[in-house]
PDB file of N, CA and C in Angstrom:
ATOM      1  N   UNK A   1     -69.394 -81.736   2.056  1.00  0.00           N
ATOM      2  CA  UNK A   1     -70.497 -82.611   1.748  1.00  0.00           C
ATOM      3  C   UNK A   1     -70.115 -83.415   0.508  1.00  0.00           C
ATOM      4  N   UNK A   2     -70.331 -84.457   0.548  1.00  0.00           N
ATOM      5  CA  UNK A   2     -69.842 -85.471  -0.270  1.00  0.00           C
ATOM      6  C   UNK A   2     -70.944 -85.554  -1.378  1.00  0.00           C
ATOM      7  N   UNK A   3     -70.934 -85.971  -3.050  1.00  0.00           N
ATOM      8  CA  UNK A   3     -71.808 -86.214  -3.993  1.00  0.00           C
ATOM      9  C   UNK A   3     -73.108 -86.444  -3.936  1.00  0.00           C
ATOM     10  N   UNK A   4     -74.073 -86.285  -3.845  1.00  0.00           N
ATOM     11  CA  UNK A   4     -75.275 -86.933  -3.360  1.00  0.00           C
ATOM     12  C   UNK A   4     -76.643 -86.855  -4.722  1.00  0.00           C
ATOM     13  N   UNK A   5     -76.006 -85.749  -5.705  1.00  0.00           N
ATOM     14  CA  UNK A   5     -76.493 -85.709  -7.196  1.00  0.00           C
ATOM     15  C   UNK A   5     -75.625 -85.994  -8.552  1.00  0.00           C
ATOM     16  N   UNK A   6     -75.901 -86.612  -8.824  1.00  0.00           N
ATOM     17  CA  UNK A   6     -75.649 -87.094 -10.712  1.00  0.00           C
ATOM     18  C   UNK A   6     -74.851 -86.064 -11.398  1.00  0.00           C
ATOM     19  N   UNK A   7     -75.821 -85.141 -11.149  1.00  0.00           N
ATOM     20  CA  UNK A   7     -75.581 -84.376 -12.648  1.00  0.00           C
ATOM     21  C   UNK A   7     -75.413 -82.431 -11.928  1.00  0.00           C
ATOM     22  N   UNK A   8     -74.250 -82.083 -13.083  1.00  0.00           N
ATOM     23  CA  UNK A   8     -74.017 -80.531 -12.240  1.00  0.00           C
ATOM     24  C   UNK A   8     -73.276 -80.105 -13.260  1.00  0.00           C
ATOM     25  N   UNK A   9     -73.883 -78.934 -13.522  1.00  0.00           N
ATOM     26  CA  UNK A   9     -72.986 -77.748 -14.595  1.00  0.00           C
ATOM     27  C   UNK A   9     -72.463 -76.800 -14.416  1.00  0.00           C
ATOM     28  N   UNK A  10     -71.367 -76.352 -14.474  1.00  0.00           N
ATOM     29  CA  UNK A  10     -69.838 -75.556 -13.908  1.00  0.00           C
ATOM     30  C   UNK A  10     -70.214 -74.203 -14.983  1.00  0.00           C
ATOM     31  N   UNK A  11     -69.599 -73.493 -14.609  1.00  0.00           N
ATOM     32  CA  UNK A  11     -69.067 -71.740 -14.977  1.00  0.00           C
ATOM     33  C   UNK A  11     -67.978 -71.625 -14.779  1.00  0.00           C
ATOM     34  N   UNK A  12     -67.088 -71.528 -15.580  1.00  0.00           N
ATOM     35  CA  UNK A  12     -65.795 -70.937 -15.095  1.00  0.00           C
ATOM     36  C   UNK A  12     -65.987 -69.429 -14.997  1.00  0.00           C
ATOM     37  N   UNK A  13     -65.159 -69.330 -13.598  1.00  0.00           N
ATOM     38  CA  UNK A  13     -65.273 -68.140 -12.962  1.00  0.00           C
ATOM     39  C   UNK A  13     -63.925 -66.696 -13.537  1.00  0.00           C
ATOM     40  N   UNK A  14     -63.902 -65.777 -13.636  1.00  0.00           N
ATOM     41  CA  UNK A  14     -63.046 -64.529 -13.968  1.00  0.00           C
ATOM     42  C   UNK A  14     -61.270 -65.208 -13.323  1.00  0.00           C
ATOM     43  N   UNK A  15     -61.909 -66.130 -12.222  1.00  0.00           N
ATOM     44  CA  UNK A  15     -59.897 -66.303 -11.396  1.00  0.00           C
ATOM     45  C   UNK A  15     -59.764 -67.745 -11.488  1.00  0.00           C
ATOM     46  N   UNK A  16     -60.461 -68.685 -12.818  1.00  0.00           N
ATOM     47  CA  UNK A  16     -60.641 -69.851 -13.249  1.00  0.00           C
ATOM     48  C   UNK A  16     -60.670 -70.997 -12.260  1.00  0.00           C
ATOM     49  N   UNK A  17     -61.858 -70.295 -11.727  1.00  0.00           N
ATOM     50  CA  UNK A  17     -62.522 -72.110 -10.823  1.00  0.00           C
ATOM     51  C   UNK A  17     -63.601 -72.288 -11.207  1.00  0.00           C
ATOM     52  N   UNK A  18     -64.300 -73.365 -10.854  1.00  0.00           N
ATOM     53  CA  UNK A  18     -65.286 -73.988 -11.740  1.00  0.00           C
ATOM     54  C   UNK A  18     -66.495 -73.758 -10.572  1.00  0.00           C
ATOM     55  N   UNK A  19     -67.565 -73.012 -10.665  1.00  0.00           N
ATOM     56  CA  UNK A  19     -68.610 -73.068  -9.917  1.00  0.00           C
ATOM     57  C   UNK A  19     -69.563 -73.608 -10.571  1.00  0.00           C
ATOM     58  N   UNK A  20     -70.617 -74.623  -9.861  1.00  0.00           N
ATOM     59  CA  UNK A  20     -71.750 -75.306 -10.212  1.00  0.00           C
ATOM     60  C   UNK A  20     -72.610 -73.989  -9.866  1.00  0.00           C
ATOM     61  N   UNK A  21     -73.374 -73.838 -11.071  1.00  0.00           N
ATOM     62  CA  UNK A  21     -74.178 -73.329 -11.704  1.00  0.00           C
ATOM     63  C   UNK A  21     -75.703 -73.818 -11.168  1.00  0.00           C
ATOM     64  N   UNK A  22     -75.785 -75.113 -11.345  1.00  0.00           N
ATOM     65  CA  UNK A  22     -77.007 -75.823 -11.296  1.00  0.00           C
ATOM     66  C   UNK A  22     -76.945 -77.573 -11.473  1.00  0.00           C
ATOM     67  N   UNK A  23     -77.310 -77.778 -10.415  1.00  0.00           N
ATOM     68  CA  UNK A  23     -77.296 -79.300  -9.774  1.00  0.00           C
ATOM     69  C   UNK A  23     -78.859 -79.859 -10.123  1.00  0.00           C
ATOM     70  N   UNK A  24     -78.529 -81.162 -10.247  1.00  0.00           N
ATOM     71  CA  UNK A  24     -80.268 -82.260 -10.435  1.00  0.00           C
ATOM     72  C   UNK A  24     -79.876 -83.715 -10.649  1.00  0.00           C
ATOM     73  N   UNK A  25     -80.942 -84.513 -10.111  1.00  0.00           N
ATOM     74  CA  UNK A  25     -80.699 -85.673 -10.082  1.00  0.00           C
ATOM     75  C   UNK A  25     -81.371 -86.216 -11.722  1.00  0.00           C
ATOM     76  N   UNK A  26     -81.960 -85.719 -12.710  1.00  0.00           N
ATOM     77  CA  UNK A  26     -82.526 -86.231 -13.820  1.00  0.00           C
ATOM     78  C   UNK A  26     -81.785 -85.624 -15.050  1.00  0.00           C
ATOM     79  N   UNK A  27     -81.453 -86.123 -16.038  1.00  0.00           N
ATOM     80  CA  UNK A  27     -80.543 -85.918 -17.311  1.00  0.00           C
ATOM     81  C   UNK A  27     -81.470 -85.329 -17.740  1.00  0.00           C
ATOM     82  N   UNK A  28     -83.138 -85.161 -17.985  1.00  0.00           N
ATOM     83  CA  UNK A  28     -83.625 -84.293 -18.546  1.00  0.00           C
ATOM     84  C   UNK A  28     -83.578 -83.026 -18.409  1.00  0.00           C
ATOM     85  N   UNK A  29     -83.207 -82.872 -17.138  1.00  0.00           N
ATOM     86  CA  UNK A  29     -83.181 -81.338 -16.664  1.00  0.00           C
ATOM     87  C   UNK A  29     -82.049 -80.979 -16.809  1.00  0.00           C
ATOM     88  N   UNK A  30     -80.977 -81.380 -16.812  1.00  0.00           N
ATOM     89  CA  UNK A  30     -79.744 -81.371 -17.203  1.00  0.00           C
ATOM     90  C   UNK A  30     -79.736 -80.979 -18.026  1.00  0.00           C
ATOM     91  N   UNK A  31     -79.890 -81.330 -19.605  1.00  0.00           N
ATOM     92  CA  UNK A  31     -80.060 -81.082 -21.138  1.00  0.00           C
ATOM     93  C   UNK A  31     -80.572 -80.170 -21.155  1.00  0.00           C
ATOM     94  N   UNK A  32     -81.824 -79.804 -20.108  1.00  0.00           N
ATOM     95  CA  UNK A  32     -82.768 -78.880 -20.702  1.00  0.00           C
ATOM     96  C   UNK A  32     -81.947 -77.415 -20.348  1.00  0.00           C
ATOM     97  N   UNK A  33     -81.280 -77.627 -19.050  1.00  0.00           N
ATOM     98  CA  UNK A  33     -80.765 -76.388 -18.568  1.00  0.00           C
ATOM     99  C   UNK A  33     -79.590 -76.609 -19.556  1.00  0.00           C
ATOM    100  N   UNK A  34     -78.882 -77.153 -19.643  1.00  0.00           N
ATOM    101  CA  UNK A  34     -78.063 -76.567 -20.944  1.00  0.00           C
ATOM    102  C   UNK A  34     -78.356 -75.913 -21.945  1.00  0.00           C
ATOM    103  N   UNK A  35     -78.964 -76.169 -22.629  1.00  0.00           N
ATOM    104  CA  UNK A  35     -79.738 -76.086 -23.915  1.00  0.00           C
ATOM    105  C   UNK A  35     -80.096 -74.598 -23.851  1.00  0.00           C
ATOM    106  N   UNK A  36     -81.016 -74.512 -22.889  1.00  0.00           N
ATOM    107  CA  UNK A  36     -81.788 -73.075 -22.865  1.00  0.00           C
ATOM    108  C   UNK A  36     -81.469 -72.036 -21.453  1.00  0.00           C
ATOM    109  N   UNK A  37     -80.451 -72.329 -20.621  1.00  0.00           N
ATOM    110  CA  UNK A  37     -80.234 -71.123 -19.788  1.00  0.00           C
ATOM    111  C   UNK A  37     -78.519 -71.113 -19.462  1.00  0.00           C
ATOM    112  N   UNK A  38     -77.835 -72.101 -19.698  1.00  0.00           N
ATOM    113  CA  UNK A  38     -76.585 -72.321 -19.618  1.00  0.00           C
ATOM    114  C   UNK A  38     -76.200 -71.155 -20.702  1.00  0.00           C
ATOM    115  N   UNK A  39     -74.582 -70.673 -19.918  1.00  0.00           N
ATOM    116  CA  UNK A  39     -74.191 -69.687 -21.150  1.00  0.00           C
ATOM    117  C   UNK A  39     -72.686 -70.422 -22.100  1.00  0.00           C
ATOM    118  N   UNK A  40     -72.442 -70.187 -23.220  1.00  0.00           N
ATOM    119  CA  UNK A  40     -71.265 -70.621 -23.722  1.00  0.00           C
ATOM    120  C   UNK A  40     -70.496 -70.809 -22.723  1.00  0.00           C
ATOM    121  N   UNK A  41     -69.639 -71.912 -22.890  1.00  0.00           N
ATOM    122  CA  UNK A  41     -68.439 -72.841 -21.745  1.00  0.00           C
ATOM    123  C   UNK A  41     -69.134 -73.306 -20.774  1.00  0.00           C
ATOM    124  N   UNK A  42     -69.923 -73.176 -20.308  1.00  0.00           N
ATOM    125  CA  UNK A  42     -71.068 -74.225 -18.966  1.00  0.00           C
ATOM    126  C   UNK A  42     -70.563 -75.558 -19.607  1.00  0.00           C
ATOM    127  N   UNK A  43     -70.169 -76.380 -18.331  1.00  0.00           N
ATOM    128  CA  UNK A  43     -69.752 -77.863 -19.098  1.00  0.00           C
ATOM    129  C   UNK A  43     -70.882 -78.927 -17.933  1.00  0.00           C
ATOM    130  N   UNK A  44     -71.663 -79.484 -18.425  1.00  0.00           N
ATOM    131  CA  UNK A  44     -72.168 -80.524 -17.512  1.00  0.00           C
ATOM    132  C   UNK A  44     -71.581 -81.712 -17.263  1.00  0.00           C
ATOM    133  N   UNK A  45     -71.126 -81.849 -16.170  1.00  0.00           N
ATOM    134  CA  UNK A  45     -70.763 -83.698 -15.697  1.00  0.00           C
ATOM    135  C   UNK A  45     -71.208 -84.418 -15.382  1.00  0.00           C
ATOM    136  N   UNK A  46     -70.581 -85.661 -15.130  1.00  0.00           N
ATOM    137  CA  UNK A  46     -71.275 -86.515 -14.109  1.00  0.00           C
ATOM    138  C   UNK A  46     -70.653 -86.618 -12.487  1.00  0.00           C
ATOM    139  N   UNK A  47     -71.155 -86.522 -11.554  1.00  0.00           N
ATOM    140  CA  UNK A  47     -70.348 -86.487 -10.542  1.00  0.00           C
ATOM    141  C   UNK A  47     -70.223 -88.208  -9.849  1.00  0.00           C
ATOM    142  N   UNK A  48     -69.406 -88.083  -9.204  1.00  0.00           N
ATOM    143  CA  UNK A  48     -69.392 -89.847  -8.290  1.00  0.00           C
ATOM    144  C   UNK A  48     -70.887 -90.445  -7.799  1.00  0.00           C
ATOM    145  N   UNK A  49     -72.187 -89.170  -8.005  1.00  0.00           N
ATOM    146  CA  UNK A  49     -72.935 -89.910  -7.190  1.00  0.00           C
ATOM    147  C   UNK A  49     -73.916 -90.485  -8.590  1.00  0.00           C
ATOM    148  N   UNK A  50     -73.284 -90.327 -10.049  1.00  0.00           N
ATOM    149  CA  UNK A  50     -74.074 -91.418 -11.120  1.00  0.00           C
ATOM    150  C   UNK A  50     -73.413 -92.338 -11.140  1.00  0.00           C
ATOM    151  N   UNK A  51     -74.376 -93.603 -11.525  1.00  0.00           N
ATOM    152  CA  UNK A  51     -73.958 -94.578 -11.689  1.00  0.00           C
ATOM    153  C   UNK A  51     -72.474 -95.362 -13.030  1.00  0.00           C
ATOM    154  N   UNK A  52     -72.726 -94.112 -13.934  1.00  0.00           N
ATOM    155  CA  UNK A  52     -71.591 -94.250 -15.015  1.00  0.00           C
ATOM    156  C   UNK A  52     -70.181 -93.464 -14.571  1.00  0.00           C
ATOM    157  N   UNK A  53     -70.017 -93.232 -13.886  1.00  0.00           N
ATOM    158  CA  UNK A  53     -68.775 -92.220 -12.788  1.00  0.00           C
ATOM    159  C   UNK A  53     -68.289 -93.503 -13.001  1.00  0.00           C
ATOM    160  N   UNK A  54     -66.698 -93.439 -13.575  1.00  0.00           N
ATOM    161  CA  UNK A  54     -65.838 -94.050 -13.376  1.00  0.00           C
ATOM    162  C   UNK A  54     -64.769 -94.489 -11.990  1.00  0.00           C
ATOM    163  N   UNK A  55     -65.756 -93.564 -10.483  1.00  0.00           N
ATOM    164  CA  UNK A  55     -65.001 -93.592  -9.642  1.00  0.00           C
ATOM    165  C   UNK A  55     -63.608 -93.877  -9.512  1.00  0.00           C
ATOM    166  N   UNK A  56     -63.176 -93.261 -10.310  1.00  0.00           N
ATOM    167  CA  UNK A  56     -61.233 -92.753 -10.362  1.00  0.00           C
ATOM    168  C   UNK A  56     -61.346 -91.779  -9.003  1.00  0.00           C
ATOM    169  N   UNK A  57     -61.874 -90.721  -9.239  1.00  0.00           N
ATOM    170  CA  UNK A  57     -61.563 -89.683  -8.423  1.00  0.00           C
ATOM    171  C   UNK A  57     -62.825 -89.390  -7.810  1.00  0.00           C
ATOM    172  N   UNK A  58     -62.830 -88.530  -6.905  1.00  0.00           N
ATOM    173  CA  UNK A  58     -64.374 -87.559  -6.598  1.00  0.00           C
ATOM    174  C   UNK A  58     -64.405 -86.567  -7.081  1.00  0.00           C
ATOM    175  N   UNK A  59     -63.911 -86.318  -7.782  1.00  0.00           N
ATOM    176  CA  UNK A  59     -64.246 -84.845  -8.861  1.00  0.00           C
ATOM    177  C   UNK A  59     -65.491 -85.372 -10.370  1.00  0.00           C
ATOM    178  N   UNK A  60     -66.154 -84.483 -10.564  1.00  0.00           N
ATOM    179  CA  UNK A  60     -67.301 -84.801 -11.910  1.00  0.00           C
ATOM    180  C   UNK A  60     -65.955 -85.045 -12.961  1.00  0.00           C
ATOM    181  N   UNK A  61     -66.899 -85.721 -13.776  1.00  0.00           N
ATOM    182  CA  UNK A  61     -66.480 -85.950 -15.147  1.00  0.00           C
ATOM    183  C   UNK A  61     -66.936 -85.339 -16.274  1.00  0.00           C
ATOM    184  N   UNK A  62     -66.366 -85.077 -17.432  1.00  0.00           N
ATOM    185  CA  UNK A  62     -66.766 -83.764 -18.269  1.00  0.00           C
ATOM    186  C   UNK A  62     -67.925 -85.191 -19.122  1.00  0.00           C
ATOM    187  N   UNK A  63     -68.996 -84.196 -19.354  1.00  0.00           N
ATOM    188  CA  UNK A  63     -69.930 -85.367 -19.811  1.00  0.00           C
ATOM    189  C   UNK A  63     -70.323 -84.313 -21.764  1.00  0.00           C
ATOM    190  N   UNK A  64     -70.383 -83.132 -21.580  1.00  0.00           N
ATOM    191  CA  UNK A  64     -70.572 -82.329 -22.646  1.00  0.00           C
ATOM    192  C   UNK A  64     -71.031 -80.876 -22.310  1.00  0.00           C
ATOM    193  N   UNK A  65     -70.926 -80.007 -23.204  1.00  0.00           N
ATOM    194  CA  UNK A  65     -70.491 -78.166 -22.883  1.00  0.00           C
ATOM    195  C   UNK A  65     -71.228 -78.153 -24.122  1.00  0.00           C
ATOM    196  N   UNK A  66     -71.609 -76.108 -23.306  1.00  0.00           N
ATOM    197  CA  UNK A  66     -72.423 -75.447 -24.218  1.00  0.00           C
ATOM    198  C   UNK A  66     -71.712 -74.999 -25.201  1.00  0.00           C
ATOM    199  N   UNK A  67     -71.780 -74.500 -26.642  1.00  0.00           N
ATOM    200  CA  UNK A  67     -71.183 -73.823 -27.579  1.00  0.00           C
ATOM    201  C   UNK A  67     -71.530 -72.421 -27.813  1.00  0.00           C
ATOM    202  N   UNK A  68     -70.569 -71.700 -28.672  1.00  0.00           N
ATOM    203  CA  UNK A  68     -71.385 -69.996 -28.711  1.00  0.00           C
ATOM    204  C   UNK A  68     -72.002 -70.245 -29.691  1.00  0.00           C
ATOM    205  N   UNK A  69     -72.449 -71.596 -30.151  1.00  0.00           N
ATOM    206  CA  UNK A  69     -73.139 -71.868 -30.920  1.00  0.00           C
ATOM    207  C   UNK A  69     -74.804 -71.684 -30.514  1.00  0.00           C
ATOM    208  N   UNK A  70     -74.686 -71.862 -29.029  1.00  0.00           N
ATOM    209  CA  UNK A  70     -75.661 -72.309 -28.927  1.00  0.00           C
ATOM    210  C   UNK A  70     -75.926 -73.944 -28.337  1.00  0.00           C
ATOM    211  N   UNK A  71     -75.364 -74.868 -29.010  1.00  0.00           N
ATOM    212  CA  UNK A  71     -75.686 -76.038 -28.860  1.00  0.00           C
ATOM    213  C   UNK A  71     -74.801 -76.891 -28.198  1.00  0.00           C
ATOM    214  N   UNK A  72     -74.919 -78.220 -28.054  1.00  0.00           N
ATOM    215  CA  UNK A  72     -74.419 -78.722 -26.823  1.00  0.00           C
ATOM    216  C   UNK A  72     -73.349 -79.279 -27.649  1.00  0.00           C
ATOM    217  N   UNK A  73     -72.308 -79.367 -26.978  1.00  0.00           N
ATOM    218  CA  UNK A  73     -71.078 -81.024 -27.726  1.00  0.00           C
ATOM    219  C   UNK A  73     -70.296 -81.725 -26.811  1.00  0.00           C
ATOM    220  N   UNK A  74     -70.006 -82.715 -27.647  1.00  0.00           N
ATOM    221  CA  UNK A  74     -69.322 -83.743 -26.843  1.00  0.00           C
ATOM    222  C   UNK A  74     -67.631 -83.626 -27.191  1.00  0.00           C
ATOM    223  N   UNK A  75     -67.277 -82.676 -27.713  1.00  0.00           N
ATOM    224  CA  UNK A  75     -65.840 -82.704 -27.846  1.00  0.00           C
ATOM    225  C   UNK A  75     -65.085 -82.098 -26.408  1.00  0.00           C
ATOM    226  N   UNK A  76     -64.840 -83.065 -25.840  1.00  0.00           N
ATOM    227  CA  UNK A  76     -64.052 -82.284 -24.648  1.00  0.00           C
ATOM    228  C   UNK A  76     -62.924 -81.352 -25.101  1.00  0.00           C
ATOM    229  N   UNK A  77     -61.471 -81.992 -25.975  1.00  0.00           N
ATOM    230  CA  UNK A  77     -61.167 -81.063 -26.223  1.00  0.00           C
ATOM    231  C   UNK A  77     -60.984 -79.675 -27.031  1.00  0.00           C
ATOM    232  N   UNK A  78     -62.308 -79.709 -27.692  1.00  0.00           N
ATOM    233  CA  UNK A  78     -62.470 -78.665 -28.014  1.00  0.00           C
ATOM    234  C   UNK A  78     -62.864 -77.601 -26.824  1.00  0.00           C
ATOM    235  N   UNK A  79     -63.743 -77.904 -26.107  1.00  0.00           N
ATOM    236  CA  UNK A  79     -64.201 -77.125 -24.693  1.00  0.00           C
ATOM    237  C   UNK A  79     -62.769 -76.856 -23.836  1.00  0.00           C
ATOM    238  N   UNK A  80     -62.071 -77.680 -24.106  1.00  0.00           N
ATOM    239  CA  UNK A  80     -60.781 -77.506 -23.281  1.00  0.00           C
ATOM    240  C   UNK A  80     -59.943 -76.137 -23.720  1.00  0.00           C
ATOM    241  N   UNK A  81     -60.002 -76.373 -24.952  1.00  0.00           N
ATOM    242  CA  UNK A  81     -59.234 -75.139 -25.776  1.00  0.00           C
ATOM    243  C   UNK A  81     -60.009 -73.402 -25.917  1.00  0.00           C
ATOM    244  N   UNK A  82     -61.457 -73.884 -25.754  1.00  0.00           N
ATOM    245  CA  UNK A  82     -62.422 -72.835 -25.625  1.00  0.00           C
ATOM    246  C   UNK A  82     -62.188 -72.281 -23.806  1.00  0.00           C
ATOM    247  N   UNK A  83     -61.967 -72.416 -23.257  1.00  0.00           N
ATOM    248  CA  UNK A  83     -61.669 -72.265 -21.892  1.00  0.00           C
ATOM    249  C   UNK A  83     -60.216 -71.819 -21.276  1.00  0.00           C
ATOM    250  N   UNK A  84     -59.457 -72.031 -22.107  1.00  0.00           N
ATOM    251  CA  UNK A  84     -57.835 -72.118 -21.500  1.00  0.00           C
ATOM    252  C   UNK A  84     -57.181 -70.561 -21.281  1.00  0.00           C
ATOM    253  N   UNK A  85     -58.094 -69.490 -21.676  1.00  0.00           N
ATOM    254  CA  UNK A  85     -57.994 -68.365 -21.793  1.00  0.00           C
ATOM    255  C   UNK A  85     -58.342 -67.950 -20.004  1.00  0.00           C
ATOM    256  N   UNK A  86     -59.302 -68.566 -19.192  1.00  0.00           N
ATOM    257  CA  UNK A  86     -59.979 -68.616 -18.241  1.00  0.00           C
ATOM    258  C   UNK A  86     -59.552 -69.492 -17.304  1.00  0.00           C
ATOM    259  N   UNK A  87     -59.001 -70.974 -17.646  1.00  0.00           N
ATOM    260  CA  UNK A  87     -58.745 -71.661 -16.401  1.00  0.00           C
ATOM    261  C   UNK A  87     -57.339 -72.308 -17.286  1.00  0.00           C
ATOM    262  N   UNK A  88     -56.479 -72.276 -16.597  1.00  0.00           N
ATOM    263  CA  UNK A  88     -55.264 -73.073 -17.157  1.00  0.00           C
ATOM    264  C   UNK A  88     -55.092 -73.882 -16.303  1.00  0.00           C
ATOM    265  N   UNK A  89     -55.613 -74.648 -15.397  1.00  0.00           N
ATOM    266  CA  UNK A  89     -56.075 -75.895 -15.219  1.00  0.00           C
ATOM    267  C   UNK A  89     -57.427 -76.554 -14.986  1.00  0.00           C
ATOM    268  N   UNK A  90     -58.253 -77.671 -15.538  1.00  0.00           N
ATOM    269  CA  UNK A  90     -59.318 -77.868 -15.110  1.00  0.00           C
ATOM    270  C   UNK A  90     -59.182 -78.877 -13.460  1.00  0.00           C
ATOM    271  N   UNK A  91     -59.806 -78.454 -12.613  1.00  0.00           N
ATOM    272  CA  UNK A  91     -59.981 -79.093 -11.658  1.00  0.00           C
ATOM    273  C   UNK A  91     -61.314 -78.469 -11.019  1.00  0.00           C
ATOM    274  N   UNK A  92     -62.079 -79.471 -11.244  1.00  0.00           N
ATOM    275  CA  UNK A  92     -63.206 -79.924 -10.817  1.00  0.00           C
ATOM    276  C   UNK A  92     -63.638 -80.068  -9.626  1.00  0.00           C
ATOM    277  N   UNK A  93     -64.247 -79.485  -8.641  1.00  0.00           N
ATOM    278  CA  UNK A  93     -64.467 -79.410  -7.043  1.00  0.00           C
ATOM    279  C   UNK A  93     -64.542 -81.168  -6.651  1.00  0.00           C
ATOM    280  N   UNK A  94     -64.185 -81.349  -5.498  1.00  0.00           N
ATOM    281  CA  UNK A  94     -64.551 -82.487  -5.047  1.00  0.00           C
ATOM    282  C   UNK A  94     -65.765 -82.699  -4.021  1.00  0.00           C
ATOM    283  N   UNK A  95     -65.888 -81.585  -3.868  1.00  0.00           N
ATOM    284  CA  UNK A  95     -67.759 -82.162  -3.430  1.00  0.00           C
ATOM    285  C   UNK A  95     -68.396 -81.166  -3.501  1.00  0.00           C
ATOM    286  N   UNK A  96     -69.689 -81.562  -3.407  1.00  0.00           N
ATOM    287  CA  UNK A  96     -70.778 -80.790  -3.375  1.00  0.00           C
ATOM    288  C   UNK A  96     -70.857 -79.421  -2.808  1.00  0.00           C
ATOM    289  N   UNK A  97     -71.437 -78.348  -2.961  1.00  0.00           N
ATOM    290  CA  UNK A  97     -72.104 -77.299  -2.302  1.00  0.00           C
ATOM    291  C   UNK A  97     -73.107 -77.111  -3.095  1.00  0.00           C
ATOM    292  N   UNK A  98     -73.594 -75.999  -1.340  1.00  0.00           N
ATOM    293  CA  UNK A  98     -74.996 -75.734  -1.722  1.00  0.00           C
ATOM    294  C   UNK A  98     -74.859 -74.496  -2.589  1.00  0.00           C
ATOM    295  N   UNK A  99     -76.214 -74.507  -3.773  1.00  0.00           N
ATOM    296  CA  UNK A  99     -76.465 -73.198  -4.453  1.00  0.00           C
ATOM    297  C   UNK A  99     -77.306 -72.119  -3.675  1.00  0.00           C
ATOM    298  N   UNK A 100     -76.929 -71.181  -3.800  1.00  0.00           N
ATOM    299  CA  UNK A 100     -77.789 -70.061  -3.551  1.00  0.00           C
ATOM    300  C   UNK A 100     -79.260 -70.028  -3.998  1.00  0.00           C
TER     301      UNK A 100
END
């Protein structure tokens, strides 16, 4: 199934693939689920189906990640380096699935 929502936040998994967590078409809900149920390393993107998707690829784009801070940032590579323990490559699904 091809892109059909905006916005989707990844988990890297124990054998480092990236599962969407939680999908939505509104940036508010996005933020909000970051903010308050996302756990440290959850990274939210944008996928091909927002309008700011650089359509390079069909994979999301890293848009900003949770901290063990707590709070959200925009340093990709810092999130990159926070992660590399878990995925030693990022690759990003190319389409959609459904959540449970």
């Amino acid at each position: 199934m091809s892109w059909t929502i905006p916005f989707v936040i990844f988990r890297v998994s124990a054998d480092g693939k990236f599962d969407a967590v939680f999908q939505c078409d509104e940036m508010k809900k996005a933020k909000y689920w970051l903010s308050y149920i996302a756990q440290p390393g959850d990274v939210l993107c944008r996928t091909p189906a927002h309008p700011k998707h650089t359509k390079g690829t069909q994979r999301p784009e890293y848009w900003c990640h949770k901290e063990q801070s707590g709070s959200s940032s925009v340093e990709e590579d810092k999130w990159k380096e926070s992660i590399k323990q878990k995925a030693r490559e990022i690759i990003f699904p190319e389409e959609q699935t459904a959540l449970p």
